[in-house]
N, C-alpha and C. Protein backbone atom coordinates (compact mmCIF):
# COMPACT_ATOMS: atom_id res chain seq x y z
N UNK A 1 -14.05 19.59 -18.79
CA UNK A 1 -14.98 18.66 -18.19
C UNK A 1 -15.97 18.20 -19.25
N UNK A 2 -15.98 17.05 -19.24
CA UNK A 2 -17.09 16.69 -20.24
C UNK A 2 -18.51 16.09 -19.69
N UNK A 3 -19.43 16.72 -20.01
CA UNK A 3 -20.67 16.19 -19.59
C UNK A 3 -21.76 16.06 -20.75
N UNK A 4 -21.18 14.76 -21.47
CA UNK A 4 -22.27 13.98 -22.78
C UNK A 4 -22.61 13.12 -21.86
N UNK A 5 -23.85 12.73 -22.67
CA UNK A 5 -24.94 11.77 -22.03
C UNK A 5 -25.09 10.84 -23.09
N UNK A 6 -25.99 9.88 -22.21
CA UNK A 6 -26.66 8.74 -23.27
C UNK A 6 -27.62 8.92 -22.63
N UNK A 7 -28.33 8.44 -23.57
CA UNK A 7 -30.08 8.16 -23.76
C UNK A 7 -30.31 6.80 -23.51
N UNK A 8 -30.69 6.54 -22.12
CA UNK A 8 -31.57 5.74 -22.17
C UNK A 8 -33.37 5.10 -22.86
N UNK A 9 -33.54 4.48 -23.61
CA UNK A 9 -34.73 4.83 -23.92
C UNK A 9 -35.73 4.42 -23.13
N UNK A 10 -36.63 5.21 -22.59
CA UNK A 10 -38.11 5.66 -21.73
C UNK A 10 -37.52 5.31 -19.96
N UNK A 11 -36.06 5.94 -19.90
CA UNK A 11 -35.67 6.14 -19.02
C UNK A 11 -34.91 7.16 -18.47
N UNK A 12 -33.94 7.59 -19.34
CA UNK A 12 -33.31 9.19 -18.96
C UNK A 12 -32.15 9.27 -19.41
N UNK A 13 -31.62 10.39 -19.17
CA UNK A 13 -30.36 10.58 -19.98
C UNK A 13 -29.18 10.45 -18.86
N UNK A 14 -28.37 9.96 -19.00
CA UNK A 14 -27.06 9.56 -17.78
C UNK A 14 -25.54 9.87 -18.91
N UNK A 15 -24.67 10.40 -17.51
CA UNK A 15 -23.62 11.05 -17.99
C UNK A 15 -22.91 9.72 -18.72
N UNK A 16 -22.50 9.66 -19.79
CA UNK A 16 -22.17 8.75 -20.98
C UNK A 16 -20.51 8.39 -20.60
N UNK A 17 -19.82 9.09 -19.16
CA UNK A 17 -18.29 8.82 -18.91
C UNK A 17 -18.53 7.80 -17.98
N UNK A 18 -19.86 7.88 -16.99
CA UNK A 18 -20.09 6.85 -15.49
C UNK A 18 -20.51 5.93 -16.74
N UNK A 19 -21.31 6.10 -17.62
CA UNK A 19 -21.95 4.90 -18.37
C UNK A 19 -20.90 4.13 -19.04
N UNK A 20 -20.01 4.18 -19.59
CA UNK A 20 -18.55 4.03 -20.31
C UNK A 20 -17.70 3.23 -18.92
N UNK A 21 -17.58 3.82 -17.97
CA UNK A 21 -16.87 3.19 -16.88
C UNK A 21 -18.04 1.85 -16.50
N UNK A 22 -18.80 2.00 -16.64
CA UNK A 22 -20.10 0.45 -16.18
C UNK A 22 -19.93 -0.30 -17.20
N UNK A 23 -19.80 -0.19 -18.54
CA UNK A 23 -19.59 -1.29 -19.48
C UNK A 23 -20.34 -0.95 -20.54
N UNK A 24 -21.03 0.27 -20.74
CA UNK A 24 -21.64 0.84 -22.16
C UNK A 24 -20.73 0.38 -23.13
N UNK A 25 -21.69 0.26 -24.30
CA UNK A 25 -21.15 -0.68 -25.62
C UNK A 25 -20.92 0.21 -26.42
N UNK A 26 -20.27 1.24 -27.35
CA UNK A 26 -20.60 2.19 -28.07
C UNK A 26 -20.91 1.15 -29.16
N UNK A 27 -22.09 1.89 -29.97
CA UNK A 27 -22.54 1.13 -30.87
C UNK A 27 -24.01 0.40 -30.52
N UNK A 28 -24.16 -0.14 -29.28
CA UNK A 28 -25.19 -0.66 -29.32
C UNK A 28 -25.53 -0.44 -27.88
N UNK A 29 -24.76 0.24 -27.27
CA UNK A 29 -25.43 0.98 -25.91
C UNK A 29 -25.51 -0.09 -24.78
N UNK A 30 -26.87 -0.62 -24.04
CA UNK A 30 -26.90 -1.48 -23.30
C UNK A 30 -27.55 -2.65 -23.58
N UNK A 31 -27.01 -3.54 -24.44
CA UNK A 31 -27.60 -5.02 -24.15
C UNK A 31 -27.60 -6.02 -22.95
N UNK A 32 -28.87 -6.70 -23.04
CA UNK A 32 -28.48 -7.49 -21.61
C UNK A 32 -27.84 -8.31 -21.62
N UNK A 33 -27.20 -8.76 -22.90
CA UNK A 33 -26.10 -9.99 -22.55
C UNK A 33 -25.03 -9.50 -23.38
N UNK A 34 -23.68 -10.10 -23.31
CA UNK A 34 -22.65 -9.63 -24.44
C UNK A 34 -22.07 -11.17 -25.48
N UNK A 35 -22.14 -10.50 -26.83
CA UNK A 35 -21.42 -11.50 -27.21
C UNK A 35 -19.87 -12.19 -26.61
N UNK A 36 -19.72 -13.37 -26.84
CA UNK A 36 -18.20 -13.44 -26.38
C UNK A 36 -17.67 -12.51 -26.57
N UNK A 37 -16.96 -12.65 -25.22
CA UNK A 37 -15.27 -11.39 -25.49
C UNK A 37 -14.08 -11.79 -24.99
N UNK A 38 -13.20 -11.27 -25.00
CA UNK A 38 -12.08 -11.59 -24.24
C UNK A 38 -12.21 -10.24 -23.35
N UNK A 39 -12.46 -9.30 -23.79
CA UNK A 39 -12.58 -7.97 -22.30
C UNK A 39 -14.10 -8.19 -21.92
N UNK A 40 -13.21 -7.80 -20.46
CA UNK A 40 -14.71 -7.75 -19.30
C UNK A 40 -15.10 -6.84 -18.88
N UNK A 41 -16.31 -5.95 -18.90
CA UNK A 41 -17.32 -5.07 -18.78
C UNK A 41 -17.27 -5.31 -16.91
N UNK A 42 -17.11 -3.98 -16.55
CA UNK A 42 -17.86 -4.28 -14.75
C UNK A 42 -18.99 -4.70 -14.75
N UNK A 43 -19.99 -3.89 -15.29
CA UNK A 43 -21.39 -4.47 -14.90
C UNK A 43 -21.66 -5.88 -15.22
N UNK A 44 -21.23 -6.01 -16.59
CA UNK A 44 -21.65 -7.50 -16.54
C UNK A 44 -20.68 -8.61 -15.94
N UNK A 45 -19.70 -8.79 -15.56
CA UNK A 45 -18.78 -9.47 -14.90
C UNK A 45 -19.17 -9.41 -13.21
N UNK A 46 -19.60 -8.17 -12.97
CA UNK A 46 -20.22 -8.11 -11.33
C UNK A 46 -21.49 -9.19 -11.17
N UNK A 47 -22.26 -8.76 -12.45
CA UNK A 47 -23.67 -9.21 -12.44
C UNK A 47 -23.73 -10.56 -12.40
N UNK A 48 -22.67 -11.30 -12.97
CA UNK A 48 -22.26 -12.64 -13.15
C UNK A 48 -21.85 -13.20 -11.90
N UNK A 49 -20.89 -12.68 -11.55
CA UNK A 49 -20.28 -12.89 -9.93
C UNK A 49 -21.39 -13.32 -9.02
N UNK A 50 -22.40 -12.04 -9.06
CA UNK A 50 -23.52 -12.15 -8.24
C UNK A 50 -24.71 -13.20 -7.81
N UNK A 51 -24.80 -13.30 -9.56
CA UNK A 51 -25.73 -14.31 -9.69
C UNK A 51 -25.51 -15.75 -9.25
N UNK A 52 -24.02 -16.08 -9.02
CA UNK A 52 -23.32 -16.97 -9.05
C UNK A 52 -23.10 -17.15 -7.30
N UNK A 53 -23.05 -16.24 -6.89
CA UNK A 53 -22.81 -16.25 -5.35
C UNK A 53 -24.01 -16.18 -4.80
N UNK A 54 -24.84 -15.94 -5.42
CA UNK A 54 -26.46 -15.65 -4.81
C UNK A 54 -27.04 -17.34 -5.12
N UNK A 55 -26.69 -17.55 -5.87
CA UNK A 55 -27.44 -18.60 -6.16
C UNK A 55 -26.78 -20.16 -5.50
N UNK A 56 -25.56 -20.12 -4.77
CA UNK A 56 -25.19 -20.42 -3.96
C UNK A 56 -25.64 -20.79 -2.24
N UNK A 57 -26.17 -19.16 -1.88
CA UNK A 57 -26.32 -18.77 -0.74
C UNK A 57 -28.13 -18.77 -0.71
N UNK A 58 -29.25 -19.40 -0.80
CA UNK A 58 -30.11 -18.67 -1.34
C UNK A 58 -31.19 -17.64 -0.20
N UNK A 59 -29.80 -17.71 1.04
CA UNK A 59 -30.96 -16.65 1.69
C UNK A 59 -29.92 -15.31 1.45
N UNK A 60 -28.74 -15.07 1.08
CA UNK A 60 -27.74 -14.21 1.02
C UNK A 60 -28.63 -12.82 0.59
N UNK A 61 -28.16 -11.51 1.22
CA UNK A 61 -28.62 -10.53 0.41
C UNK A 61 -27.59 -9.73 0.33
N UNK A 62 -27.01 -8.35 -0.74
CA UNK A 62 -26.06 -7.33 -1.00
C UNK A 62 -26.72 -6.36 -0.85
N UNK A 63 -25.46 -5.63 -0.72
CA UNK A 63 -25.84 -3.72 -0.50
C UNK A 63 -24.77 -3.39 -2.20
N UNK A 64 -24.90 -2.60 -2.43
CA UNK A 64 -23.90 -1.95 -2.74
C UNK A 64 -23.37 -0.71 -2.75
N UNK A 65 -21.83 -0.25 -2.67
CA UNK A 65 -21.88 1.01 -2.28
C UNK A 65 -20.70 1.51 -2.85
N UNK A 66 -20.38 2.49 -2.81
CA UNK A 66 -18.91 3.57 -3.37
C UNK A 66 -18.63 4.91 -2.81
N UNK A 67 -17.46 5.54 -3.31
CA UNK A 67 -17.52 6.62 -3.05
C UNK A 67 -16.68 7.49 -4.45
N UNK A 68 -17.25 8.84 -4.16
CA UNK A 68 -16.92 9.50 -5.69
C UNK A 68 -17.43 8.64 -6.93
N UNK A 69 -16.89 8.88 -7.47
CA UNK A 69 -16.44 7.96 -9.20
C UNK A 69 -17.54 6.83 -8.40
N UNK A 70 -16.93 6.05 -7.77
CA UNK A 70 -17.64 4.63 -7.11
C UNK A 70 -19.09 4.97 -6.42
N UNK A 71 -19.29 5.99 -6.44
CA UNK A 71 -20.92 6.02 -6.08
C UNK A 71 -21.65 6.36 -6.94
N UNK A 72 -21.25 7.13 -7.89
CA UNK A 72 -21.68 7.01 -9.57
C UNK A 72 -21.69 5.70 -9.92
N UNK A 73 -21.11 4.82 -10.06
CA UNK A 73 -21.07 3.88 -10.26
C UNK A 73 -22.25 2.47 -9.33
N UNK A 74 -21.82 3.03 -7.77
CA UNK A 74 -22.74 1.89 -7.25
C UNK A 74 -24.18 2.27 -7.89
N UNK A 75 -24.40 3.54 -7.34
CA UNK A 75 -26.38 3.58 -8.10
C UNK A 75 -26.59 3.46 -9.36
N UNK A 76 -25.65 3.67 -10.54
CA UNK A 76 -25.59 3.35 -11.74
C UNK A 76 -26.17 1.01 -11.90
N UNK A 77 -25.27 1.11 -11.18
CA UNK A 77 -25.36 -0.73 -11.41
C UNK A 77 -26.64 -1.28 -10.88
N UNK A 78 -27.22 -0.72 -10.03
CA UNK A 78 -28.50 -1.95 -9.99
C UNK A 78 -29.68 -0.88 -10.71
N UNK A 79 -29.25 0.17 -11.02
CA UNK A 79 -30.38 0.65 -12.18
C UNK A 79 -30.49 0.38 -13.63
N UNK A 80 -29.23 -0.26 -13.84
CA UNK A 80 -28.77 -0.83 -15.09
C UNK A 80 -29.58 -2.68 -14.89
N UNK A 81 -29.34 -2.90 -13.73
CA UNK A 81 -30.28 -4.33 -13.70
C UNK A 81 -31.53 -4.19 -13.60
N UNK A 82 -32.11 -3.15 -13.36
CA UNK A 82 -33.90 -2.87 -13.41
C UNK A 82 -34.00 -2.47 -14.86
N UNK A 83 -33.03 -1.96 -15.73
CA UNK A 83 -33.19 -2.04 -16.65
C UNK A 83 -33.10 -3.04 -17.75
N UNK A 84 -32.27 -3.91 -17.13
CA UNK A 84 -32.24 -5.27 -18.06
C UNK A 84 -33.29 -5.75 -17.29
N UNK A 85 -34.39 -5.76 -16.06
CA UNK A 85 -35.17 -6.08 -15.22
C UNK A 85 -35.24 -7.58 -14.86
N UNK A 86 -33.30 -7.63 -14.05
CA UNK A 86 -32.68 -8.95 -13.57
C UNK A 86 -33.81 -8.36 -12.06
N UNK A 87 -35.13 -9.04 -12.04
CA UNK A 87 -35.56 -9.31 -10.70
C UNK A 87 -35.41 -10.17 -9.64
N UNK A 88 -34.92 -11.29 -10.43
CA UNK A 88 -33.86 -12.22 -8.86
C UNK A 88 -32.76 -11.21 -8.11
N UNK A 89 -32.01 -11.01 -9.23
CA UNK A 89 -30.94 -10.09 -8.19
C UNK A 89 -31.47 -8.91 -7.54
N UNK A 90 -32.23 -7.96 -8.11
CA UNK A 90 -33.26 -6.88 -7.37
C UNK A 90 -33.64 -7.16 -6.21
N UNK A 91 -34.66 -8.42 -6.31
CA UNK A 91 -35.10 -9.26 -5.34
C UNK A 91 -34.34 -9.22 -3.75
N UNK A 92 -32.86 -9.51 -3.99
CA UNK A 92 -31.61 -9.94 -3.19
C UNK A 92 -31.36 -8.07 -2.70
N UNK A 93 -31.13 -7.51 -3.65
CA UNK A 93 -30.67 -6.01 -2.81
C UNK A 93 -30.63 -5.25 -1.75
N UNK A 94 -30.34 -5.19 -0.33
CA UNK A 94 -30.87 -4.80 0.11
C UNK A 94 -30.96 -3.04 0.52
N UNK A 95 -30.16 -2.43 -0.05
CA UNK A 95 -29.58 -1.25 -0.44
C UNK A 95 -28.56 -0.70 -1.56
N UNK A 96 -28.23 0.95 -1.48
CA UNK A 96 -27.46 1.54 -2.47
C UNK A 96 -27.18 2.96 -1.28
N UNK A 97 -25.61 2.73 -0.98
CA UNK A 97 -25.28 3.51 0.31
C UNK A 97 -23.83 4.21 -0.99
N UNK A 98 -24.32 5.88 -1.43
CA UNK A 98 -22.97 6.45 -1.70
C UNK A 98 -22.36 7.25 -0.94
N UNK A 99 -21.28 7.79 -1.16
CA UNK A 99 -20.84 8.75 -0.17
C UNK A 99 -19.91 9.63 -1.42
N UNK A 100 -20.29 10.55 -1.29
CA UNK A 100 -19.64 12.21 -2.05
C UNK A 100 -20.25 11.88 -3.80
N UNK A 101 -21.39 11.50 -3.95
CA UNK A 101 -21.41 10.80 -5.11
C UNK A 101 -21.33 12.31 -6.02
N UNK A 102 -21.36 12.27 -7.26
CA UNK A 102 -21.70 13.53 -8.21
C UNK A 102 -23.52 13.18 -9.26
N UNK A 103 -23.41 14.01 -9.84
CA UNK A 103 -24.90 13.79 -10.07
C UNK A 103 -24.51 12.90 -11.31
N UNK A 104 -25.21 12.02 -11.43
CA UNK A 104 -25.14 11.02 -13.11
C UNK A 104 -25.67 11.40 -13.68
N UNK A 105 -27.50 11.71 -13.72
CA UNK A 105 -28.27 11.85 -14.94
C UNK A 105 -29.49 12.63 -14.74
N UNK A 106 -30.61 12.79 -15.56
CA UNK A 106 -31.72 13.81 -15.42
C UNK A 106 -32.65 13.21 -14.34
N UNK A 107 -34.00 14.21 -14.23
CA UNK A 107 -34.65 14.19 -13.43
C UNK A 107 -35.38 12.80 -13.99
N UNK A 108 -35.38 12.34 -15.25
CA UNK A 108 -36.12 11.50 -15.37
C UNK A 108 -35.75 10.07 -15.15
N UNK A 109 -34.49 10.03 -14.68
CA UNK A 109 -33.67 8.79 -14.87
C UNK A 109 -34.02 8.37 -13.07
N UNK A 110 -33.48 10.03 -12.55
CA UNK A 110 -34.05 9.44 -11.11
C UNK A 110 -35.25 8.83 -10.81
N UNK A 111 -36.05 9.26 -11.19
CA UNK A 111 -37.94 9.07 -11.08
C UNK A 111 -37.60 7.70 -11.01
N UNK A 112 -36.98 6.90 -12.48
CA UNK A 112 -36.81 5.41 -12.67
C UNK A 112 -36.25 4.91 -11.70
N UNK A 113 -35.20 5.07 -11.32
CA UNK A 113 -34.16 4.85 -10.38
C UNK A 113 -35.66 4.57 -8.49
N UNK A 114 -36.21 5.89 -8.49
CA UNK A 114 -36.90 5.79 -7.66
C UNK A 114 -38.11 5.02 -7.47
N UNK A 115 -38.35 4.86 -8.50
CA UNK A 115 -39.52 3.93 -9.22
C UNK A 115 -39.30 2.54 -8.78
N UNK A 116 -37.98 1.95 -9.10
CA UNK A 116 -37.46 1.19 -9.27
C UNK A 116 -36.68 0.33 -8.16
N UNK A 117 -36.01 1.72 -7.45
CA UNK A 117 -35.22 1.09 -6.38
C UNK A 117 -35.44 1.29 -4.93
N UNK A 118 -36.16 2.40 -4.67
CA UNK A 118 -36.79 2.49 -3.38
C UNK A 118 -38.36 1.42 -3.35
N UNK A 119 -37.82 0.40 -2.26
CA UNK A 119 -39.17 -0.36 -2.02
C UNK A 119 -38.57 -0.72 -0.21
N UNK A 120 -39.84 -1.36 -0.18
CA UNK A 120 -40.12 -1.70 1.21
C UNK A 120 -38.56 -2.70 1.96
N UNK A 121 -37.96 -3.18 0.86
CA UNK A 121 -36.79 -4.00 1.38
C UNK A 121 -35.80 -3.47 1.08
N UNK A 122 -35.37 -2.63 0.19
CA UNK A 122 -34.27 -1.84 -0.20
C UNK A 122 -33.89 -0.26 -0.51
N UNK A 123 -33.45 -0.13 0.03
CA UNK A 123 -33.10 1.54 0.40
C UNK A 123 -31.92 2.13 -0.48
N UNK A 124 -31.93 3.38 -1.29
CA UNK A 124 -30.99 4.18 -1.18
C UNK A 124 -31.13 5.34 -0.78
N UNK A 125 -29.53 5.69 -0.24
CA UNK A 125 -29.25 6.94 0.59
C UNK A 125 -27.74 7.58 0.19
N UNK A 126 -27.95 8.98 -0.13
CA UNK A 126 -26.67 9.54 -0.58
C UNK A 126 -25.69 10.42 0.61
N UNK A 127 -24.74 9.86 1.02
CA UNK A 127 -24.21 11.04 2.32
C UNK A 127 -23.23 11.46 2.00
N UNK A 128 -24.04 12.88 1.98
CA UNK A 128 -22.88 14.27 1.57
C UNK A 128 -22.11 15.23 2.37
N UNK A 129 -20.97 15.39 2.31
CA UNK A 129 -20.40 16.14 3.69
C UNK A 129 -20.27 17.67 2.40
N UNK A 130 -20.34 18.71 3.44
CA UNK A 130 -20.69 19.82 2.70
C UNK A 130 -19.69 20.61 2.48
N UNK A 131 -18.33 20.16 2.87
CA UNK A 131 -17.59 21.00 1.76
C UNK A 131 -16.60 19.75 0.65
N UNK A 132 -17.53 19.25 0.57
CA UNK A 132 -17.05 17.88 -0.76
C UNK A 132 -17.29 18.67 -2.06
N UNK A 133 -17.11 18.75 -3.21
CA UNK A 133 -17.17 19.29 -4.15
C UNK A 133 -17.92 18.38 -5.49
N UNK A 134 -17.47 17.16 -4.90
CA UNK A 134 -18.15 15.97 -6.26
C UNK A 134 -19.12 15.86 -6.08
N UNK A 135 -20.16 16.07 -4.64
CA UNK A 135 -21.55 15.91 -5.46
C UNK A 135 -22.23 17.13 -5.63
N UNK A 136 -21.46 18.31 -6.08
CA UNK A 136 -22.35 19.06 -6.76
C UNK A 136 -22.00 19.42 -8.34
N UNK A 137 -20.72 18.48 -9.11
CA UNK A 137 -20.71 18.53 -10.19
C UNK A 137 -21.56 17.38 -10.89
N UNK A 138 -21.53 17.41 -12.15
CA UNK A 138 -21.59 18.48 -13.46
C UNK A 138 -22.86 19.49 -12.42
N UNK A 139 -22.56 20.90 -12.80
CA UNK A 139 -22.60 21.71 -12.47
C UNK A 139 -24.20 21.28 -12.60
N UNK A 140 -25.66 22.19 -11.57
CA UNK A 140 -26.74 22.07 -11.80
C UNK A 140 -27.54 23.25 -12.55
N UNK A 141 -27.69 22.86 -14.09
CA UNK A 141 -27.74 24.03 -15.17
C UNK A 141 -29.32 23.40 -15.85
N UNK A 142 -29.52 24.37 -16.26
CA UNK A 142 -31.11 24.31 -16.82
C UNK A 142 -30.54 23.36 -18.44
N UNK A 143 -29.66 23.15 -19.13
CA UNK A 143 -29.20 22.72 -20.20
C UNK A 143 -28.85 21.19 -19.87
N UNK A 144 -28.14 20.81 -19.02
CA UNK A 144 -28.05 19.80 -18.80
C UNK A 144 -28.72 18.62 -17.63
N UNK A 145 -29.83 19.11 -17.06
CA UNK A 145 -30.51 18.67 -16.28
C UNK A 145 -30.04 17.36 -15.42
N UNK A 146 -28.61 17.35 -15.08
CA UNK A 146 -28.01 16.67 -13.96
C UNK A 146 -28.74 16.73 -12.84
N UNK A 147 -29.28 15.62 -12.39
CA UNK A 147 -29.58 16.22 -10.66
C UNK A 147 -29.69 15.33 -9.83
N UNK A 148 -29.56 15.09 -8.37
CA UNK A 148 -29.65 14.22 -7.53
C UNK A 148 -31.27 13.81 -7.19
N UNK A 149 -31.03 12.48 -6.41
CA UNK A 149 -32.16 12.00 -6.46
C UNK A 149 -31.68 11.25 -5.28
N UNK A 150 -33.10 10.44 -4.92
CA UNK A 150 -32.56 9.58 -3.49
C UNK A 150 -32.77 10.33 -2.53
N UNK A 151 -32.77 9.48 -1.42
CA UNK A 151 -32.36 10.04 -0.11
C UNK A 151 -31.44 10.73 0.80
N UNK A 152 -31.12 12.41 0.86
CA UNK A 152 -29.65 12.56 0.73
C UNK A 152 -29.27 12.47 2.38
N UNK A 153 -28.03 12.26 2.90
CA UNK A 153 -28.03 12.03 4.53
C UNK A 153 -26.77 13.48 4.61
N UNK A 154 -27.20 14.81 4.86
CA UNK A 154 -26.15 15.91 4.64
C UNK A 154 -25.43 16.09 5.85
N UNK A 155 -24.09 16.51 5.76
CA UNK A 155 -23.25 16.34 7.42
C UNK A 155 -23.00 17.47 6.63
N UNK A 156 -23.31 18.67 7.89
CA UNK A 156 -22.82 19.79 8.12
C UNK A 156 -20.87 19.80 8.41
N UNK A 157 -20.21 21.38 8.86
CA UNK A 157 -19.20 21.22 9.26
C UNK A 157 -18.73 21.04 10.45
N UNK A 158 -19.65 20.74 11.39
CA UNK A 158 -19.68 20.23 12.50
C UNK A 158 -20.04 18.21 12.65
N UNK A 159 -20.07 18.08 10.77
CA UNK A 159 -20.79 16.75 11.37
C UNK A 159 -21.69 16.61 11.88
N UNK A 160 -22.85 17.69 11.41
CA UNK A 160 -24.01 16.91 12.26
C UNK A 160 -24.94 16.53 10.98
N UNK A 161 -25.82 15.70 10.92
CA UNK A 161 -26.27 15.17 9.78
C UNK A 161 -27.91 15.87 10.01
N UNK A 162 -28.17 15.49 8.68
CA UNK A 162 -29.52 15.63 8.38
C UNK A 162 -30.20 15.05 7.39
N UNK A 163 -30.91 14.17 7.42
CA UNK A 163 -32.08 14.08 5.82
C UNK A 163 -32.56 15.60 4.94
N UNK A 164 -31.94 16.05 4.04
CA UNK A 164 -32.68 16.70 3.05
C UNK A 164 -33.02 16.45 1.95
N UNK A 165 -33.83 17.29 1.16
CA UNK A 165 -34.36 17.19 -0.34
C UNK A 165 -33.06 16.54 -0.86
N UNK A 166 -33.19 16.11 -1.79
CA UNK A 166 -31.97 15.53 -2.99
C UNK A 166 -32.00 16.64 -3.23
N UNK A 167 -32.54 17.29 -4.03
CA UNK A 167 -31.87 18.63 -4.85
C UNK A 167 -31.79 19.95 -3.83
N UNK A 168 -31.77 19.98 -2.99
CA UNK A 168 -31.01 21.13 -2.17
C UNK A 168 -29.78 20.97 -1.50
N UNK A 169 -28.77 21.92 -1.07
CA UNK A 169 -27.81 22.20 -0.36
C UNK A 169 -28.16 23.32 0.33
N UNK A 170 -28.93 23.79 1.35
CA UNK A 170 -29.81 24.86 2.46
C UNK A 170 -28.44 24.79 2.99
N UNK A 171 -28.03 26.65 2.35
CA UNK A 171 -27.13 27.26 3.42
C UNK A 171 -26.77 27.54 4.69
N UNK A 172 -28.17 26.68 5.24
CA UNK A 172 -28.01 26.45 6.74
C UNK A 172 -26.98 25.85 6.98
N UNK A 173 -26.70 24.58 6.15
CA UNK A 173 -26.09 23.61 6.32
C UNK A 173 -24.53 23.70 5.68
N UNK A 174 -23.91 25.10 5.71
CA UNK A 174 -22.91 25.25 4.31
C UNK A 174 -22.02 25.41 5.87
């Protein structure tokens, strides 16, 4: 299992395989625009899409969402646009809904993430069923400071749900 990171700078460190699957540049990390290419990056090919369909529609708003791999990925992508700080499209968001996500990055990336993406018009929420296994990898170790963040929505094995802490799994609920 590999769990390298990238460094965001004055934002946090995120697992460098979800960052690689979004369109990380090796070499120059995250720019907000790309030189020509002939290959297409998700993030920026989504971001394009978006802007393009939004600007179309101009009362339109998106969610976005995934599961596994794809929920790494959905909360990865509009924290990657607060980081290029595309505020039209922000603007438009109206959520970030994962389901079984795994943890991406440190405590400090969430803060941003929370900073950033919880506001009065747009919500994220993580729903974890409790014998899923992906969102409690990369493992939660004092060395690699992986950890969840957000709002988590936990379904017991009965399916019954609950709001808890992001960073707990309360064996009540096992």
């Amino acid at each position: 299992m590999d769990i390298s990171y990238f460094e965001l700078p004055k934002v946090g460190r995120v697992h460098s395989g979800f960052m690689e699957a979004l369109g990380l540049q090796r070499g120059s990390g995250w720019p907000k625009d790309l030189p020509q290419s002939t290959r297409q990056y998700a993030y920026y090919t989504i971001r394009e899409i978006l802007k393009d369909a939004l600007k179309n529609n101009p009362k339109a708003r998106f969610i976005v969402t995934g599961h596994s791999l794809g929920g790494a990925l959905a909360i990865l992508f509009p924290s990657i646009l607060a980081y290029h700080e595309e505020k039209d499209l922000l603007d438009r968001l109206d959520g970030v809904y994962t389901f079984g996500q795994p943890r991406v990055a440190d405590s400090r990336f969430g803060a941003f993430v929370e900073q950033n993406l919880e506001g009065s018009t747009r919500k994220y929420f993580r729903i974890v069923y409790c014998n899923d296994l992906v969102p409690r990898v990369p493992w939660d170790n004092s060395w690699s400071d992986f950890q969840h963040f957000g709002k988590c929505i936990y379904f017991n094995s009965l399916y019954r749900g609950d709001v808890i802490n992001p960073l707990a799994f309360p064996s009540s609920f096992l």
